[in-house]
N, C-alpha and C. Protein backbone atom coordinates (compact mmCIF):
# COMPACT_ATOMS: atom_id res chain seq x y z
N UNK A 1 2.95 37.21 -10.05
CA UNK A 1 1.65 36.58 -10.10
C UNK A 1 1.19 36.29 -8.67
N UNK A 2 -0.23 36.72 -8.46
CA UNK A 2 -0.57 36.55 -7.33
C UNK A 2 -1.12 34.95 -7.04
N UNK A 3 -0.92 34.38 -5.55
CA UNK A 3 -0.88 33.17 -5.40
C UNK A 3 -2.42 32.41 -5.93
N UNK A 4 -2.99 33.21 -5.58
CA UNK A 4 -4.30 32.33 -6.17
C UNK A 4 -4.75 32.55 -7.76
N UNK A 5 -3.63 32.85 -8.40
CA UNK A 5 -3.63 32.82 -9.64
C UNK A 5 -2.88 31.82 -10.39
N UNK A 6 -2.69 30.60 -9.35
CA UNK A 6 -1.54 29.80 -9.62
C UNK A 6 -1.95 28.94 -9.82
N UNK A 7 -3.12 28.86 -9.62
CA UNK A 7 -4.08 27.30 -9.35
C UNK A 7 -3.45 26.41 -10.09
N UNK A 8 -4.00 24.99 -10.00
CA UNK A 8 -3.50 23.81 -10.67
C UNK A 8 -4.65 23.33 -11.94
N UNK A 9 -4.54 23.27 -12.71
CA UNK A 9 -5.62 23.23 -13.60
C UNK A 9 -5.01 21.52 -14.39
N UNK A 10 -6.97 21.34 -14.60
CA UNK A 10 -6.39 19.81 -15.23
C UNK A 10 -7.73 19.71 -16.40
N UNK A 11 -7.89 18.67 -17.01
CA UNK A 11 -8.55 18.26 -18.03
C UNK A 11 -9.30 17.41 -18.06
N UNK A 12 -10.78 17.58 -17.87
CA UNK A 12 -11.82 16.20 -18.23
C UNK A 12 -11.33 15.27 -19.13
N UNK A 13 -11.60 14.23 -18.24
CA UNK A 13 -10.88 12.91 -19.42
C UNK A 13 -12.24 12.34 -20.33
N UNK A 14 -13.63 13.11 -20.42
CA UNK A 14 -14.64 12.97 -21.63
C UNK A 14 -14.38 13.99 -22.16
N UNK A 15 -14.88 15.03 -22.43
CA UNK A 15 -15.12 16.56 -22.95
C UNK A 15 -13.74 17.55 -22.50
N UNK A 16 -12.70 17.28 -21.87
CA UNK A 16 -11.30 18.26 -22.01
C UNK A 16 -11.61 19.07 -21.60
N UNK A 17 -12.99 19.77 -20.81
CA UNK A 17 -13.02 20.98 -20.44
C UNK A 17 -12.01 21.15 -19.17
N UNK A 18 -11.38 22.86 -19.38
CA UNK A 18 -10.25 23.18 -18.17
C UNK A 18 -11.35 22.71 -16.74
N UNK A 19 -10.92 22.12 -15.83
CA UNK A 19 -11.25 22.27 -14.46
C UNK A 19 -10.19 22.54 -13.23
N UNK A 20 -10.40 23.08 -12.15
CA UNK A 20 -9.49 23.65 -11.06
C UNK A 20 -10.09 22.52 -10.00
N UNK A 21 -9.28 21.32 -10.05
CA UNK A 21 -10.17 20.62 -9.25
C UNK A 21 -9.60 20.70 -7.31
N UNK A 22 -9.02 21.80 -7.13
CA UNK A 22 -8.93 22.03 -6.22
C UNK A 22 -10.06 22.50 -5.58
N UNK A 23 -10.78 23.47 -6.38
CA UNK A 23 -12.10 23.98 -6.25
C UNK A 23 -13.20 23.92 -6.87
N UNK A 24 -13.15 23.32 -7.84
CA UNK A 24 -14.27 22.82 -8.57
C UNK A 24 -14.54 21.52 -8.41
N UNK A 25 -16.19 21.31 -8.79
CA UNK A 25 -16.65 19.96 -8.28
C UNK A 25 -16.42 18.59 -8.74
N UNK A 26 -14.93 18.70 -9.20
CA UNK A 26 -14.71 17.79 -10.17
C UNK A 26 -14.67 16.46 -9.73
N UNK A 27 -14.49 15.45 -10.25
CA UNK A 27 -14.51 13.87 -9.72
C UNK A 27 -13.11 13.51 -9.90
N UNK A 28 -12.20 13.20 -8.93
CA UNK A 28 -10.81 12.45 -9.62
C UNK A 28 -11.33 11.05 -9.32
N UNK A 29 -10.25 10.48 -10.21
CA UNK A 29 -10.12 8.69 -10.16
C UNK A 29 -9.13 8.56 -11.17
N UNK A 30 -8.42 7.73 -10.71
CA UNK A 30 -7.52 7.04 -11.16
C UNK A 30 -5.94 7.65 -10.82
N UNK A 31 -5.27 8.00 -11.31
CA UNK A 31 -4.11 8.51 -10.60
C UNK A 31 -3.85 10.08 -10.84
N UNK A 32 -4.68 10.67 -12.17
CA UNK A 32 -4.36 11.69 -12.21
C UNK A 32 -5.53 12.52 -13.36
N UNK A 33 -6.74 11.04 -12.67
CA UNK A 33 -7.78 11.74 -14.48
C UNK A 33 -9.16 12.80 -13.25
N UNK A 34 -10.14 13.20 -14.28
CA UNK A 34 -10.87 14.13 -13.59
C UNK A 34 -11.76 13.72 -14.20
N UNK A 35 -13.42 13.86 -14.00
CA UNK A 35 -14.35 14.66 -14.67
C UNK A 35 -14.63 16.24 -14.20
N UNK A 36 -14.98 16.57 -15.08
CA UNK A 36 -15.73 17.56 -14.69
C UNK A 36 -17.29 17.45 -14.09
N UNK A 37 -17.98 18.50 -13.48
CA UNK A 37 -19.04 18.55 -12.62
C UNK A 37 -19.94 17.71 -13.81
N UNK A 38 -20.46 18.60 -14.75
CA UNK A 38 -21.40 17.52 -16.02
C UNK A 38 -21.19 16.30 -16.39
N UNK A 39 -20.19 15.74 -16.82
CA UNK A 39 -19.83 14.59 -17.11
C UNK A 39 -19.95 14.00 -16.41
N UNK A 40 -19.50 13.75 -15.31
CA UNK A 40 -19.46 13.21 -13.51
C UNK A 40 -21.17 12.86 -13.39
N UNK A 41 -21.82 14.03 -13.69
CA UNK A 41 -23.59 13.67 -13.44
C UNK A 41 -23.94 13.24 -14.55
N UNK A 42 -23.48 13.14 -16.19
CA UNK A 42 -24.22 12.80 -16.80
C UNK A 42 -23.97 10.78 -16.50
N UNK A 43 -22.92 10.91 -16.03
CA UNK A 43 -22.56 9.42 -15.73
C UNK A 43 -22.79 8.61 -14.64
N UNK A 44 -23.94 9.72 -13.68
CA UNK A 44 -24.37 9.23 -12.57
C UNK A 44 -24.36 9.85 -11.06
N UNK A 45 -23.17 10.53 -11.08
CA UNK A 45 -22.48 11.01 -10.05
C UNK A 45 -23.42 11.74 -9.92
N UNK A 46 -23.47 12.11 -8.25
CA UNK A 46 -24.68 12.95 -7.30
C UNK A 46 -23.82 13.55 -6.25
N UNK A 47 -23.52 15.00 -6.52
CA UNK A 47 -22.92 16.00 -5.77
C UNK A 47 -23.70 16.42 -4.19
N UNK A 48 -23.45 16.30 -3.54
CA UNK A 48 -23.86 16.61 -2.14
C UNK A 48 -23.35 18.07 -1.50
N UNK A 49 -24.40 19.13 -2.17
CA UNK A 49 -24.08 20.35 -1.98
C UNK A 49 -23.36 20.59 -0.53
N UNK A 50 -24.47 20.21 0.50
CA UNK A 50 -24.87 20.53 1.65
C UNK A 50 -23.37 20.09 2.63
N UNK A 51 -22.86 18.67 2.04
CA UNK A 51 -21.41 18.29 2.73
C UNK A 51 -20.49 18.64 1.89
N UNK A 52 -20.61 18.82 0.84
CA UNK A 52 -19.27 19.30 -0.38
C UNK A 52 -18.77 17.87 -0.69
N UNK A 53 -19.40 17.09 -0.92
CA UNK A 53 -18.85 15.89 -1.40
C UNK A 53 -19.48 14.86 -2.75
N UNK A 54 -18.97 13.99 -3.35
CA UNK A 54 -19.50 13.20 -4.27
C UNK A 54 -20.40 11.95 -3.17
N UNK A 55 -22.11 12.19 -3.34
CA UNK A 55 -22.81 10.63 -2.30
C UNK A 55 -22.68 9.70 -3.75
N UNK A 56 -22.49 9.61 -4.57
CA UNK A 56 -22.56 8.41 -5.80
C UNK A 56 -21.68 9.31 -6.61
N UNK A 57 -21.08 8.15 -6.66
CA UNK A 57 -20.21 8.04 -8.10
C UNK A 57 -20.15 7.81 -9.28
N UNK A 58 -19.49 8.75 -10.02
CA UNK A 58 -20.11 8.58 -11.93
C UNK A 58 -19.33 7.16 -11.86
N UNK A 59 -19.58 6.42 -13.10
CA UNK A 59 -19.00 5.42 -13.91
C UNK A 59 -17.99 5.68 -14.26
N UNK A 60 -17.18 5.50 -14.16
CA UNK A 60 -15.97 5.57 -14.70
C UNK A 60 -15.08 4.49 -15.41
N UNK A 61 -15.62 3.41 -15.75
CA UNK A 61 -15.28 2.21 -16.24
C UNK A 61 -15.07 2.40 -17.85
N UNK A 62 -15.85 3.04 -17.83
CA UNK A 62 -15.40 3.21 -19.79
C UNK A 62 -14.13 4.08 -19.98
N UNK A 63 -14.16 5.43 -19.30
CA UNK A 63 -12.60 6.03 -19.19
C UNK A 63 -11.55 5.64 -18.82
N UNK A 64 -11.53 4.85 -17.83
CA UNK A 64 -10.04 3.87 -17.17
C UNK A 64 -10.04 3.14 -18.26
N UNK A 65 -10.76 2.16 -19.20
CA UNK A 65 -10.30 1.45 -20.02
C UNK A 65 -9.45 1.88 -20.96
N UNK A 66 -10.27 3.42 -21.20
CA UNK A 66 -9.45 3.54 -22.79
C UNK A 66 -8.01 4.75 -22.49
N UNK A 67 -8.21 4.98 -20.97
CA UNK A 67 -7.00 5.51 -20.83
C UNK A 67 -5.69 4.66 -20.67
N UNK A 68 -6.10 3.01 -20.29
CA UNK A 68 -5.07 2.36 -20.59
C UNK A 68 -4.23 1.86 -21.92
């Protein structure tokens, strides 16, 4: 298997969709949860094409709860 076929793949903690958040625009928080790019914006989050970064952050207060 070639190396960039190795990626690390993980799971939106709303909707479970696969994300590669090595390279995809995903949101981490918490020790090991993700959103994905949609979820992340439907919850607020504002992607900053231009620097490659999150300028606002989704909510994430309802997911940390119920992942505890």
């Amino acid at each position: 298997m070639h190396r960039s076929e190795t990626r690390e793949l993980a799971n939106c903690a709303i909707c479970g969709a696969e994300i590669a958040p090595a390279t995809d625009r995903a949101f981490a928080f918490g020790v090991d949860s993700y959103l994905c790019y949609a979820c992340a914006v439907k919850r607020g989050g504002s992607w900053n094409e231009l620097h490659d970064h999150w300028d606002a952050d989704p909510d994430t207060s309802e997911v940390e709860r119920a992942e505890r």
